[in-house]
PDB file of N, CA and C in Angstrom:
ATOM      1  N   UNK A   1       0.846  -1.179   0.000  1.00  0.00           N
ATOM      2  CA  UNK A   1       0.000   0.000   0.000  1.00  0.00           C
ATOM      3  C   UNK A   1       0.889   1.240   0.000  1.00  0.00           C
ATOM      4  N   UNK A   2       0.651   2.243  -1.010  1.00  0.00           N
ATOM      5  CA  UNK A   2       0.995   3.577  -0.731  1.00  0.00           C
ATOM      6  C   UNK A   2       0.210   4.435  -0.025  1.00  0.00           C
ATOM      7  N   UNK A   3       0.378   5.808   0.699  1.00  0.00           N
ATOM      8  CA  UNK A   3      -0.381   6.657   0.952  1.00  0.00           C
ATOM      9  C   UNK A   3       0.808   7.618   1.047  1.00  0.00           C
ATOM     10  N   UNK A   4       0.072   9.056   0.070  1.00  0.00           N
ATOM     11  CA  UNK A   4       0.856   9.793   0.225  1.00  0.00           C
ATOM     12  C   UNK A   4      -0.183  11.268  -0.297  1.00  0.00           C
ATOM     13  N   UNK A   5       0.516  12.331   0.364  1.00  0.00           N
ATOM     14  CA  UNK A   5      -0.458  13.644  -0.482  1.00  0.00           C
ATOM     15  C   UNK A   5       0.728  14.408  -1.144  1.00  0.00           C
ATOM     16  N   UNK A   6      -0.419  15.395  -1.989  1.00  0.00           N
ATOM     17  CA  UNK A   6       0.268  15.744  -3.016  1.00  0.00           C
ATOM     18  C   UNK A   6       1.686  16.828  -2.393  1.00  0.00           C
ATOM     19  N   UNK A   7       1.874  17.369  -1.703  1.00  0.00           N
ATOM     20  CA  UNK A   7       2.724  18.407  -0.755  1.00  0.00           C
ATOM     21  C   UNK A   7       3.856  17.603  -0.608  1.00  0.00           C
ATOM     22  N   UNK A   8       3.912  16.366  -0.799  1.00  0.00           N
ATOM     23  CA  UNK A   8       4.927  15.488  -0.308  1.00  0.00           C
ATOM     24  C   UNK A   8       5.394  14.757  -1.798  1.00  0.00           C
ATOM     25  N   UNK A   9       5.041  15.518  -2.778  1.00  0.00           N
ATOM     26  CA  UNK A   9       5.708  15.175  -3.917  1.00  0.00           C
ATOM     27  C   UNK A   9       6.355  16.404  -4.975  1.00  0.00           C
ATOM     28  N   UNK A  10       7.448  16.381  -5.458  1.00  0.00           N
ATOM     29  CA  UNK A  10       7.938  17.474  -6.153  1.00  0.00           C
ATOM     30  C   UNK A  10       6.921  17.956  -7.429  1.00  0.00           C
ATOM     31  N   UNK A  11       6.411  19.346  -7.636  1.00  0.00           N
ATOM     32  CA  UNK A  11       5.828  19.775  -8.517  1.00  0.00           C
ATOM     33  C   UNK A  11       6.524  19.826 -10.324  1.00  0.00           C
ATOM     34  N   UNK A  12       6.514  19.106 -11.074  1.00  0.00           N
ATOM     35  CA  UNK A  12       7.062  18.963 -12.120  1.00  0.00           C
ATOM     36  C   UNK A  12       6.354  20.034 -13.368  1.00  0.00           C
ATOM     37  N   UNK A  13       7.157  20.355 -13.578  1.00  0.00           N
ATOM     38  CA  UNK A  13       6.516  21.506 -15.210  1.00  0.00           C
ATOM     39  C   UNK A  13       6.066  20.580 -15.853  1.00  0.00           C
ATOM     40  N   UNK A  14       4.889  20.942 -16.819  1.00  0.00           N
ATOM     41  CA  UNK A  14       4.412  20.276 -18.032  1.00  0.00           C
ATOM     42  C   UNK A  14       5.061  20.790 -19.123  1.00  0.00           C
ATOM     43  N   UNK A  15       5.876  20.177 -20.019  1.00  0.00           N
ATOM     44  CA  UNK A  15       6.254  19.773 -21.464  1.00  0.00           C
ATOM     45  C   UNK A  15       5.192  19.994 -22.509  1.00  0.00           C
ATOM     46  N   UNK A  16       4.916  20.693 -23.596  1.00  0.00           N
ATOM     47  CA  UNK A  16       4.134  20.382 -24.584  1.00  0.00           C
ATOM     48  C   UNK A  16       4.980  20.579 -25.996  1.00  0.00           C
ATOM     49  N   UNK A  17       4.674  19.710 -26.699  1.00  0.00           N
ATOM     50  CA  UNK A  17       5.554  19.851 -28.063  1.00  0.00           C
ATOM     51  C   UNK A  17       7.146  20.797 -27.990  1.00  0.00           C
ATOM     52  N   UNK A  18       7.606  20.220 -26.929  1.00  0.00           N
ATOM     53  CA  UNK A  18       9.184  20.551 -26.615  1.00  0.00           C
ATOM     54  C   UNK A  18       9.484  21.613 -25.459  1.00  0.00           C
ATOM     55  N   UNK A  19       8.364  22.444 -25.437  1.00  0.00           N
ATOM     56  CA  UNK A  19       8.140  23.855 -24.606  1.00  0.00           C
ATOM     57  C   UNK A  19       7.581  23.511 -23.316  1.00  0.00           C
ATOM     58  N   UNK A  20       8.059  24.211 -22.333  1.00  0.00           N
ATOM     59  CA  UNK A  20       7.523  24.085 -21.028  1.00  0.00           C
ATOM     60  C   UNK A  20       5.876  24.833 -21.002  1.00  0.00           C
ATOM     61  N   UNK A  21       4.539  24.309 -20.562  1.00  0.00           N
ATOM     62  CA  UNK A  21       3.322  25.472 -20.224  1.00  0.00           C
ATOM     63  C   UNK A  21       3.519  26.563 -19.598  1.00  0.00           C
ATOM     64  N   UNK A  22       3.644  27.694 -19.212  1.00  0.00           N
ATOM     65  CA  UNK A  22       3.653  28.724 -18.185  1.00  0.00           C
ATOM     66  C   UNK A  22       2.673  27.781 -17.130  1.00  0.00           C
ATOM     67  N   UNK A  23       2.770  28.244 -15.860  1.00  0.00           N
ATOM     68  CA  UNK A  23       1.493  27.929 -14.980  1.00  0.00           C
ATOM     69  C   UNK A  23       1.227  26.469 -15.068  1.00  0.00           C
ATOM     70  N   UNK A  24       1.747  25.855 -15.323  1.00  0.00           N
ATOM     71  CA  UNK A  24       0.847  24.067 -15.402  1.00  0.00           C
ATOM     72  C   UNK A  24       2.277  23.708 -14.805  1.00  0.00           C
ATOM     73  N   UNK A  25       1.703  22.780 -13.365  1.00  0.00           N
ATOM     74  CA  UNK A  25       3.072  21.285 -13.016  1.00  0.00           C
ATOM     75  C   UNK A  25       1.989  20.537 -12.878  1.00  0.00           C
ATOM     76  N   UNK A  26       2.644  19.220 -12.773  1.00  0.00           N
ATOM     77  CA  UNK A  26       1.816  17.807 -12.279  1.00  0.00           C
ATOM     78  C   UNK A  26       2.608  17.578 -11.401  1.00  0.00           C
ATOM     79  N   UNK A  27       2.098  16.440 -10.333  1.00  0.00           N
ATOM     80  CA  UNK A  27       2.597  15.363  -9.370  1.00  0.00           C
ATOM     81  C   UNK A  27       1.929  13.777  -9.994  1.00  0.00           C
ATOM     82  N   UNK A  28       2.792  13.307  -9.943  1.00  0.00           N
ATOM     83  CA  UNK A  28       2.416  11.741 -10.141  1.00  0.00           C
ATOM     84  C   UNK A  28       2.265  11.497  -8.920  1.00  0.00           C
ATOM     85  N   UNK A  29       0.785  10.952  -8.682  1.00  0.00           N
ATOM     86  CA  UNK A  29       0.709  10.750  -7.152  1.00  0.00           C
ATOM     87  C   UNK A  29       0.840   8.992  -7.281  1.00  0.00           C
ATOM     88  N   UNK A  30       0.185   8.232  -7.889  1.00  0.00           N
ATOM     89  CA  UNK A  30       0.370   6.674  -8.325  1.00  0.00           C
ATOM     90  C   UNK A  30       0.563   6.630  -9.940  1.00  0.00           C
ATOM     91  N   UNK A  31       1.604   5.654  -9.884  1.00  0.00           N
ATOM     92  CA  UNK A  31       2.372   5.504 -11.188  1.00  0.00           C
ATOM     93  C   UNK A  31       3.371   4.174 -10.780  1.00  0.00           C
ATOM     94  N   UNK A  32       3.545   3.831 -12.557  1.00  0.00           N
ATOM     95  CA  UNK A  32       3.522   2.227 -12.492  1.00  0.00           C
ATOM     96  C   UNK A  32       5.213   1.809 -11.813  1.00  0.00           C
ATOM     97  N   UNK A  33       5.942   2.754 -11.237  1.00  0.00           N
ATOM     98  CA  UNK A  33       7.118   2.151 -10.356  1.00  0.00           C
ATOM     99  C   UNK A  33       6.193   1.969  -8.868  1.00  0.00           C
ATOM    100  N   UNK A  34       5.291   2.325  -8.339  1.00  0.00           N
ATOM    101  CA  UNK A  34       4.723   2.260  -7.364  1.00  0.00           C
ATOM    102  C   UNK A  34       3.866   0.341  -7.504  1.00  0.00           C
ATOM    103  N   UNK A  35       3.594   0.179  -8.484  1.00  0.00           N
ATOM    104  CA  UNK A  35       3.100  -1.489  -8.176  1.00  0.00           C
ATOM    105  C   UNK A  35       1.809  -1.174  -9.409  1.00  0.00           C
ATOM    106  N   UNK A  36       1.364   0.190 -10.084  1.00  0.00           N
ATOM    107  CA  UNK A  36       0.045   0.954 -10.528  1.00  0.00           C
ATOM    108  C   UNK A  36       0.012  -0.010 -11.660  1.00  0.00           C
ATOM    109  N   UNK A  37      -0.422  -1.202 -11.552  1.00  0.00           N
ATOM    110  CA  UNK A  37      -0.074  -1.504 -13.510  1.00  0.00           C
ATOM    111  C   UNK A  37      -1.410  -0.704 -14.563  1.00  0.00           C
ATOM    112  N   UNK A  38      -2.090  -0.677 -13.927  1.00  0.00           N
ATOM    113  CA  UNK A  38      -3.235  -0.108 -15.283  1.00  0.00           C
ATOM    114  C   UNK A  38      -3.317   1.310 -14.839  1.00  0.00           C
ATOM    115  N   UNK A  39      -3.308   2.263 -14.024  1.00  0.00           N
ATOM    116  CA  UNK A  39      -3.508   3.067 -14.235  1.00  0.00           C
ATOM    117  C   UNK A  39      -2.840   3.849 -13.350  1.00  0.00           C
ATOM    118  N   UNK A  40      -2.556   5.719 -14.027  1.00  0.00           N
ATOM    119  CA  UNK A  40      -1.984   6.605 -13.533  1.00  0.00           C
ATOM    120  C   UNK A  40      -2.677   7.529 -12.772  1.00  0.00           C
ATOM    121  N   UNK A  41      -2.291   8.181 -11.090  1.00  0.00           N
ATOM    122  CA  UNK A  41      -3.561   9.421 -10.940  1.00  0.00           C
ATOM    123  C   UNK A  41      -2.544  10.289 -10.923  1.00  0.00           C
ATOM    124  N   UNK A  42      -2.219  11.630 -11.302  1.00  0.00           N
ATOM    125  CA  UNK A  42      -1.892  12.865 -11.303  1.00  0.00           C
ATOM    126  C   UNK A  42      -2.641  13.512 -10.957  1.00  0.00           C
ATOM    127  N   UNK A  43      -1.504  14.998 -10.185  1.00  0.00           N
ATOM    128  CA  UNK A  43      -2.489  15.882  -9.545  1.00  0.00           C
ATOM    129  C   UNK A  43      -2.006  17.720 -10.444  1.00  0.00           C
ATOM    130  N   UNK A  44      -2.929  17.956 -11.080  1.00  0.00           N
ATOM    131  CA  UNK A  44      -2.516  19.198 -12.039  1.00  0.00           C
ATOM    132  C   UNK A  44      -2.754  20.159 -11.106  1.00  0.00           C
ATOM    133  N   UNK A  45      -1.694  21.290 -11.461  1.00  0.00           N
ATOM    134  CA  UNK A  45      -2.291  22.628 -10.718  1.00  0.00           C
ATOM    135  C   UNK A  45      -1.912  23.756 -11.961  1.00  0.00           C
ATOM    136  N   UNK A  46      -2.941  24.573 -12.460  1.00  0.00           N
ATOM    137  CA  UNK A  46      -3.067  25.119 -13.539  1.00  0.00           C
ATOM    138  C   UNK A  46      -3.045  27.001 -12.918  1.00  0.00           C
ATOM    139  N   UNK A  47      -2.174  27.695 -12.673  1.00  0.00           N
ATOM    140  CA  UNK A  47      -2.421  28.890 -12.456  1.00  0.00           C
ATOM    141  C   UNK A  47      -3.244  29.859 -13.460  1.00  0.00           C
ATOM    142  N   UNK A  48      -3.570  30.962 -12.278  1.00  0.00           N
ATOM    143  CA  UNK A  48      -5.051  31.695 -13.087  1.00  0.00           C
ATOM    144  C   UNK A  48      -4.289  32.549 -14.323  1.00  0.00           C
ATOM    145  N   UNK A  49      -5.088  31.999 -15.420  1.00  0.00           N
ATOM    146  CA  UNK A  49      -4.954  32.235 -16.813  1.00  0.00           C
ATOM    147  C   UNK A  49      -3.898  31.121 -17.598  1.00  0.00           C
ATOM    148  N   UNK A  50      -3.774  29.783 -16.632  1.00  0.00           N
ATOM    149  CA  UNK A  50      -2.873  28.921 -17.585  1.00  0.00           C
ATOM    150  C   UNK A  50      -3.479  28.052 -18.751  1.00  0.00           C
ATOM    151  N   UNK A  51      -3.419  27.771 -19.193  1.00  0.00           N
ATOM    152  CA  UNK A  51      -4.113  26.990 -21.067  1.00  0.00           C
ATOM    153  C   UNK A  51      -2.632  25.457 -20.919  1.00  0.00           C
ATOM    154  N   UNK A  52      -3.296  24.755 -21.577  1.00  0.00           N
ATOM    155  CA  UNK A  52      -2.883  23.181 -21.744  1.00  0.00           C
ATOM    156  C   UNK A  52      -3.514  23.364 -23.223  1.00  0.00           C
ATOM    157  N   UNK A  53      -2.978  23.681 -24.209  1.00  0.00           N
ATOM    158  CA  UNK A  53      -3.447  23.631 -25.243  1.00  0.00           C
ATOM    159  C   UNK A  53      -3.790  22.713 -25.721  1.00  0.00           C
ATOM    160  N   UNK A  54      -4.700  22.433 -27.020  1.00  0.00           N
ATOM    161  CA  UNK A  54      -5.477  21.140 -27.722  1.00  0.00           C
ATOM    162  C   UNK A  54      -4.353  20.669 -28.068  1.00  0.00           C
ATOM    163  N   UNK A  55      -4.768  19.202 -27.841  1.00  0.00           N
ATOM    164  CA  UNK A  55      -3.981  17.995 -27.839  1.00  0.00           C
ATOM    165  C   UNK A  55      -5.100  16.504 -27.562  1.00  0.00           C
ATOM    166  N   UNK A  56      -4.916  15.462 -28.260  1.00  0.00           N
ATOM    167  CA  UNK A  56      -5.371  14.083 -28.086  1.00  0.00           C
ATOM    168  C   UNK A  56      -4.330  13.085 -27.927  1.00  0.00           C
ATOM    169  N   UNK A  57      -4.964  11.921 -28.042  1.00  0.00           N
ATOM    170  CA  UNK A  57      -4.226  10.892 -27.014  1.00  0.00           C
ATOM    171  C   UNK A  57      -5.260   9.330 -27.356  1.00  0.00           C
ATOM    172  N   UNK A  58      -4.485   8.300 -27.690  1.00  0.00           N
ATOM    173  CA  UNK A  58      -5.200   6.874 -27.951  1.00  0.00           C
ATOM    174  C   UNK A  58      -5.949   6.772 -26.375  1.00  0.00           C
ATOM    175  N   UNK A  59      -5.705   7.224 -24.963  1.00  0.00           N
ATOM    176  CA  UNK A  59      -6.494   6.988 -23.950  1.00  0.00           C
ATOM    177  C   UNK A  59      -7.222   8.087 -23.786  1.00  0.00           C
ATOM    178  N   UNK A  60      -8.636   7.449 -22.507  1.00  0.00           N
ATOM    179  CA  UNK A  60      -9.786   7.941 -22.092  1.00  0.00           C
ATOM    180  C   UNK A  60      -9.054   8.838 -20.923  1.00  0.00           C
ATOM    181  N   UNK A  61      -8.979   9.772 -20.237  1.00  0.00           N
ATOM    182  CA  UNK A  61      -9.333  10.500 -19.256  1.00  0.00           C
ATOM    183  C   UNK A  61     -10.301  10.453 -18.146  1.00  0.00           C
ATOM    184  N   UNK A  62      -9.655  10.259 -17.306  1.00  0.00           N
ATOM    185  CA  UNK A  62     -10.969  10.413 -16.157  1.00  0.00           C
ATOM    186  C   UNK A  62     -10.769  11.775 -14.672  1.00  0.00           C
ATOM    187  N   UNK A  63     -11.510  13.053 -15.127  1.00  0.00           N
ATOM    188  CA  UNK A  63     -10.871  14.021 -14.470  1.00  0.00           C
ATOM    189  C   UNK A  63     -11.301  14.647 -13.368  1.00  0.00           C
ATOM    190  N   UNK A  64     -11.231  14.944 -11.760  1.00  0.00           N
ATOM    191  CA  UNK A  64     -12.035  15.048 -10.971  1.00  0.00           C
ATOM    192  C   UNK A  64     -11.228  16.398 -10.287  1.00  0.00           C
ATOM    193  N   UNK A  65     -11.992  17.779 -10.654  1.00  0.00           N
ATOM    194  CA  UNK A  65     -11.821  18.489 -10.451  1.00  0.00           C
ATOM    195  C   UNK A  65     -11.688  19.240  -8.513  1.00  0.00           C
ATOM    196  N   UNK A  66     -10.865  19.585  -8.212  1.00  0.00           N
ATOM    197  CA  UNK A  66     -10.615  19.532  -6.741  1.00  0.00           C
ATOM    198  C   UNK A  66     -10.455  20.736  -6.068  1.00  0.00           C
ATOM    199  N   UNK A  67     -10.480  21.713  -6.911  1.00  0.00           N
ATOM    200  CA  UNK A  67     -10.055  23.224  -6.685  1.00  0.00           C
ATOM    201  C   UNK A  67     -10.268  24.359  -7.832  1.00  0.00           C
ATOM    202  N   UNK A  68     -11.194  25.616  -7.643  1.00  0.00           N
ATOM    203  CA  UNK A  68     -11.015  26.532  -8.810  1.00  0.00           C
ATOM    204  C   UNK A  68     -11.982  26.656  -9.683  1.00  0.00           C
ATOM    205  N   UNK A  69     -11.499  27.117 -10.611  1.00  0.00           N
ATOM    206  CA  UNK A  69     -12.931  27.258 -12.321  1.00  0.00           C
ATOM    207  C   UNK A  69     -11.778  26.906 -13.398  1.00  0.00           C
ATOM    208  N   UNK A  70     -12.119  26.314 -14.780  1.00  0.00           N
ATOM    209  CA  UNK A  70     -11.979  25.846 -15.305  1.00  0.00           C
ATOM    210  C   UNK A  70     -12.553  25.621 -16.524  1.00  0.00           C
ATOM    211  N   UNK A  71     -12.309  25.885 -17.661  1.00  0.00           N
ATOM    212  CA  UNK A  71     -13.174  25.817 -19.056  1.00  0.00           C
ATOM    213  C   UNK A  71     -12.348  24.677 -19.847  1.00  0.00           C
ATOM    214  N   UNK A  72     -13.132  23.321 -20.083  1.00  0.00           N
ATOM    215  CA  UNK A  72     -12.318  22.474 -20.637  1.00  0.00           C
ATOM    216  C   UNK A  72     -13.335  23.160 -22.307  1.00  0.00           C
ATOM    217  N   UNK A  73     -12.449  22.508 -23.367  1.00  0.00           N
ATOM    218  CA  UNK A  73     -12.945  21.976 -24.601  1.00  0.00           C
ATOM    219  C   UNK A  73     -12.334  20.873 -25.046  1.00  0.00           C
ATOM    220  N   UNK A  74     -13.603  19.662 -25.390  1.00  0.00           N
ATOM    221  CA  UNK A  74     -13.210  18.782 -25.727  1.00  0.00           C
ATOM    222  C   UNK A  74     -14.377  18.739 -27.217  1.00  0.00           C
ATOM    223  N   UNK A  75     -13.345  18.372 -28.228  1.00  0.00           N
ATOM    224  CA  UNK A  75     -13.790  18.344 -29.719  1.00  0.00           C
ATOM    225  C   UNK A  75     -14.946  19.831 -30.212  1.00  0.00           C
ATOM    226  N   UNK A  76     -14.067  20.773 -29.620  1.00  0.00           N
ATOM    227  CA  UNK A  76     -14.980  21.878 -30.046  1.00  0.00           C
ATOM    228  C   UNK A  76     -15.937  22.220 -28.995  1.00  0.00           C
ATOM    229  N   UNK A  77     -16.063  21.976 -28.021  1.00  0.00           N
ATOM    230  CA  UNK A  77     -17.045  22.243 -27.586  1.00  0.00           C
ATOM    231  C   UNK A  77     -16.879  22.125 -25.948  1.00  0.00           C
ATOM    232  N   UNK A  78     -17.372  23.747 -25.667  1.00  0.00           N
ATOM    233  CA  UNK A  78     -16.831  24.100 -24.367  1.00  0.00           C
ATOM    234  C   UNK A  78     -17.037  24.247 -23.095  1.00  0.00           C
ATOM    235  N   UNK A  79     -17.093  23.866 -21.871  1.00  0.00           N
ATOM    236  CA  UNK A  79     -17.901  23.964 -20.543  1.00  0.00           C
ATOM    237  C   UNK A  79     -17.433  24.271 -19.068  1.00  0.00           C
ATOM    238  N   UNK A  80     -17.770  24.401 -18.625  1.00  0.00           N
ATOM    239  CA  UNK A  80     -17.149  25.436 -17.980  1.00  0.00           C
ATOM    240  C   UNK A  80     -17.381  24.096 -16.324  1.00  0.00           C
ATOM    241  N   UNK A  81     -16.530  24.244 -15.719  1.00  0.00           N
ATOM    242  CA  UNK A  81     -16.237  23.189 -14.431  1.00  0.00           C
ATOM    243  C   UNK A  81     -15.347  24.121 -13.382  1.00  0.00           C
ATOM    244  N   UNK A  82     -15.993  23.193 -11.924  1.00  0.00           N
ATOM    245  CA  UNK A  82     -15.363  24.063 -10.854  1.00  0.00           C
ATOM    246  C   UNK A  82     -15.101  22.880  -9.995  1.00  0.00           C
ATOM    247  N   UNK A  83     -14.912  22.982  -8.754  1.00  0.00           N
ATOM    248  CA  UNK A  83     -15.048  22.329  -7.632  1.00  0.00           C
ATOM    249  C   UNK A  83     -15.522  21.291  -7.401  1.00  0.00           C
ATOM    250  N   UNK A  84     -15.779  19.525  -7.376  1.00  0.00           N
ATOM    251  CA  UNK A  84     -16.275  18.751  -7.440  1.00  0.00           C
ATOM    252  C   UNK A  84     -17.276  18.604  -8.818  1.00  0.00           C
ATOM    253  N   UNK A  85     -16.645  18.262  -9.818  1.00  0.00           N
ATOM    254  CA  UNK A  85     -17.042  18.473 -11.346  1.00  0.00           C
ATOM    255  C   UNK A  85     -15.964  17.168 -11.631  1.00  0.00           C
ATOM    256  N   UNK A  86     -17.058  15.736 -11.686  1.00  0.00           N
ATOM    257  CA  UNK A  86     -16.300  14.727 -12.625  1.00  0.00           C
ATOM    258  C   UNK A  86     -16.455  14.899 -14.004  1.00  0.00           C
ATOM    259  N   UNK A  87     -15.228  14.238 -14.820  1.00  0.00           N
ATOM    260  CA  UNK A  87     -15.265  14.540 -16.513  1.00  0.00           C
ATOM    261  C   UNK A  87     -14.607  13.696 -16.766  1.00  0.00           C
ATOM    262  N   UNK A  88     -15.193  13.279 -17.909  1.00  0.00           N
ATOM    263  CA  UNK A  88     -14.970  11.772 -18.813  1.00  0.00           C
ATOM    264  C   UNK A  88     -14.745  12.291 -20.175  1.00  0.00           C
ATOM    265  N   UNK A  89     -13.255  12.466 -20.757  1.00  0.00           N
ATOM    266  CA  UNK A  89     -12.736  12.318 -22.169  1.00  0.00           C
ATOM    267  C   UNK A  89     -12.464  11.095 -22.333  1.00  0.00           C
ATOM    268  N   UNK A  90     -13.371  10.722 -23.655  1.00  0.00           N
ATOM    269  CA  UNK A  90     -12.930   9.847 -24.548  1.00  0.00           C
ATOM    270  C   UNK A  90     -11.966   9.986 -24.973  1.00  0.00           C
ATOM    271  N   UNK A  91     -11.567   8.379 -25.921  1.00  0.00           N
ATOM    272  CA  UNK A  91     -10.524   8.160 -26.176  1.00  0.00           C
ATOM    273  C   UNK A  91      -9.973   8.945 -27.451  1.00  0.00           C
ATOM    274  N   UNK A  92      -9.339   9.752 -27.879  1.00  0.00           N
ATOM    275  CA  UNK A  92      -8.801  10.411 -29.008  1.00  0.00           C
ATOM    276  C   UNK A  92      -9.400  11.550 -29.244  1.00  0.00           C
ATOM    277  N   UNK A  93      -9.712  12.083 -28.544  1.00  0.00           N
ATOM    278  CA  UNK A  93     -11.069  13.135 -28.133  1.00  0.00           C
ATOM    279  C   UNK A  93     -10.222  14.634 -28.309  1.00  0.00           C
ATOM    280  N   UNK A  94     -10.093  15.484 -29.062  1.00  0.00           N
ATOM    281  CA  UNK A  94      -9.214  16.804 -29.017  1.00  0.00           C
ATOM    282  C   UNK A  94      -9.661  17.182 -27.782  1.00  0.00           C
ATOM    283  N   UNK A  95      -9.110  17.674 -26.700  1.00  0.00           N
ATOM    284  CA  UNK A  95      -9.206  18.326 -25.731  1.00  0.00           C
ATOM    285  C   UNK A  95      -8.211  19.563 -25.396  1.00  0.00           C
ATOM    286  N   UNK A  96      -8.614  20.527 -24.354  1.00  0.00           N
ATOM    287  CA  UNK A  96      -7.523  21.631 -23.846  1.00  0.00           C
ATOM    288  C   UNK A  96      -8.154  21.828 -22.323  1.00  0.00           C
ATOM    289  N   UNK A  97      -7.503  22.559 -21.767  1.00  0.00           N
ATOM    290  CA  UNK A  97      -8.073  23.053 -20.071  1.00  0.00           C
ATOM    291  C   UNK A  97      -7.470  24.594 -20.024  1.00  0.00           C
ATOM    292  N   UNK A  98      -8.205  25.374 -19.491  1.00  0.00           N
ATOM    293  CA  UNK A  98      -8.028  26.529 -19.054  1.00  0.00           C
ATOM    294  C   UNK A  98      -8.426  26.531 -17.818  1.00  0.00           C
ATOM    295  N   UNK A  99      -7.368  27.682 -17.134  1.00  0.00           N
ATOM    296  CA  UNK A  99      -8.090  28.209 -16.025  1.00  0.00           C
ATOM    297  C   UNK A  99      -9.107  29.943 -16.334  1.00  0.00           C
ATOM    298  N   UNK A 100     -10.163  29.492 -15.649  1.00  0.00           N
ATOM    299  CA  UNK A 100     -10.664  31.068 -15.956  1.00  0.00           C
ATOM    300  C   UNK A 100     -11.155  31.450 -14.548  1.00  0.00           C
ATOM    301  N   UNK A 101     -10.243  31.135 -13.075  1.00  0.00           N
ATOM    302  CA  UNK A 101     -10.725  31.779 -12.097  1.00  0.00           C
ATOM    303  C   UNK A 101      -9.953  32.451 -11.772  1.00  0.00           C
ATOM    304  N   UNK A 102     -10.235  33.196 -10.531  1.00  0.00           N
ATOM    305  CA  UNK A 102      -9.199  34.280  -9.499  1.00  0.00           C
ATOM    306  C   UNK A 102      -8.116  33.417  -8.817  1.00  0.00           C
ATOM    307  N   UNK A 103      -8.531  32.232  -8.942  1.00  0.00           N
ATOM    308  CA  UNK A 103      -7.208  31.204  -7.999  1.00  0.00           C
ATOM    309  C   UNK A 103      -6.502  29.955  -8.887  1.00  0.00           C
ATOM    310  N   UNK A 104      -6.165  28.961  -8.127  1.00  0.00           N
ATOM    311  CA  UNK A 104      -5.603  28.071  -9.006  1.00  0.00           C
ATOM    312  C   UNK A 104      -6.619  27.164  -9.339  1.00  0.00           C
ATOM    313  N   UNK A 105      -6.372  26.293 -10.677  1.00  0.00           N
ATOM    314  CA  UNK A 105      -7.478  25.659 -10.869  1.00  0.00           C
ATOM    315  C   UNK A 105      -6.298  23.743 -10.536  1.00  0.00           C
ATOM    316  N   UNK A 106      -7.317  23.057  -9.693  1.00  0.00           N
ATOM    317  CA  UNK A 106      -6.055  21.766  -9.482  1.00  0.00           C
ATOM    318  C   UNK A 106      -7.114  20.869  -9.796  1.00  0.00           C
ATOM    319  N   UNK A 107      -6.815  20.143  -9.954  1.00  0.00           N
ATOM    320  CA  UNK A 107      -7.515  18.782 -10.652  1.00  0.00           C
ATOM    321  C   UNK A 107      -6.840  17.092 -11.191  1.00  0.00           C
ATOM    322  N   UNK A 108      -7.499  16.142 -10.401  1.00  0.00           N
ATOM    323  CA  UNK A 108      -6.672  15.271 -10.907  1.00  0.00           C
ATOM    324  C   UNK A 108      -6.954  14.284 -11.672  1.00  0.00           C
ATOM    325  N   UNK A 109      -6.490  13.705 -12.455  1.00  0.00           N
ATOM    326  CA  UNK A 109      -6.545  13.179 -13.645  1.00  0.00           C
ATOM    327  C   UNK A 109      -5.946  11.655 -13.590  1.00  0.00           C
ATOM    328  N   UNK A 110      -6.690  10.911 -13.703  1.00  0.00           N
ATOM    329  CA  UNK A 110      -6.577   9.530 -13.749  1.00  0.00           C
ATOM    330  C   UNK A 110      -6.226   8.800 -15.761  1.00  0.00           C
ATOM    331  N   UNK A 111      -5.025   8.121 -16.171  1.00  0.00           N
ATOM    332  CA  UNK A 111      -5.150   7.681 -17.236  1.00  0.00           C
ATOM    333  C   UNK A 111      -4.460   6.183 -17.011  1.00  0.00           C
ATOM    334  N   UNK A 112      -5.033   5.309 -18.163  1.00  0.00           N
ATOM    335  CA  UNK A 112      -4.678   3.904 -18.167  1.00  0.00           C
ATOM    336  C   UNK A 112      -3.150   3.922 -18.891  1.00  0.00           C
ATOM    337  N   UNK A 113      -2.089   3.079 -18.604  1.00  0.00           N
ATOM    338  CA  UNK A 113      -1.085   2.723 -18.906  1.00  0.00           C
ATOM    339  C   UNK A 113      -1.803   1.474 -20.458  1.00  0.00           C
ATOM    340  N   UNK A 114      -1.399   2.083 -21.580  1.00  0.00           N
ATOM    341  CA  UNK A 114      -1.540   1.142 -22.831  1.00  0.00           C
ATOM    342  C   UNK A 114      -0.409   0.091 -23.000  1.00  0.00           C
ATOM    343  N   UNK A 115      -1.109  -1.063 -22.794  1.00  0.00           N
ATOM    344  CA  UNK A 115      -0.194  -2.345 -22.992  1.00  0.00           C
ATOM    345  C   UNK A 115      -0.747  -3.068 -24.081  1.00  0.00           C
ATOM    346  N   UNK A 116       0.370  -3.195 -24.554  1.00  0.00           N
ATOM    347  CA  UNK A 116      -0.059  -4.317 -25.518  1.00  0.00           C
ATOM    348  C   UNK A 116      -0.073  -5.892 -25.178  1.00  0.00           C
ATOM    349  N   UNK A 117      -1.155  -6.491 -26.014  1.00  0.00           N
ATOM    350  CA  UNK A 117      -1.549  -7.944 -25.167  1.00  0.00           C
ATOM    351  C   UNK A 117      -0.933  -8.670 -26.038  1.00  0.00           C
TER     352      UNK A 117
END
């Protein structure tokens, strides 16, 4: 068994197409050196006015918002999430995240490790 919170893990920058995001780190809170074989949870923290620009992915998303406001778009189409707000991206689904509040927007994000059988 692990147990651990996020304060007790180093905040890592997000990478996109070679470039660091302004405002976006993750924590890998479970991940597959921990024992995780199918799946990853990360914990995002998106400062006010940070963007994760559109981008897809062969996996589903499973995202449970924990802090803040938030405007995802996924395939065009846009909605607006705060504070206890679950969200389900499909698989290959164009998506992005913004923050559009006065504070940070944190949220964590569960994805499956793709193995081939």
């Amino acid at each position: 068994m692990k147990t651990i919170k996020p304060e007790e893990i180093n905040a890592e920058q997000v990478e996109f197409n070679g470039s660091v995001i302004p405002g976006v780190t993750i924590r890998w809170l479970i991940k597959e050196s921990d024992g995780a074989k199918r799946f990853a949870m990360r914990y995002f923290e998106l400062e006010r006015g940070a963007v994760i620009p559109e981008h897809h992915h062969l996996w589903e998303h499973e995202i449970f918002v924990l802090k803040g406001k938030g405007e995802i778009t996924v395939d065009n189409v846009k909605k607006e999430v705060s504070e206890g707000t679950a969200i389900f991206i499909e698989p290959d689904a164009l998506h992005a995240y913004k923050n559009i509040g006065p504070g940070k927007l944190v949220f964590l994000c569960l994805i499956p490790y793709l193995k081939s059988e």
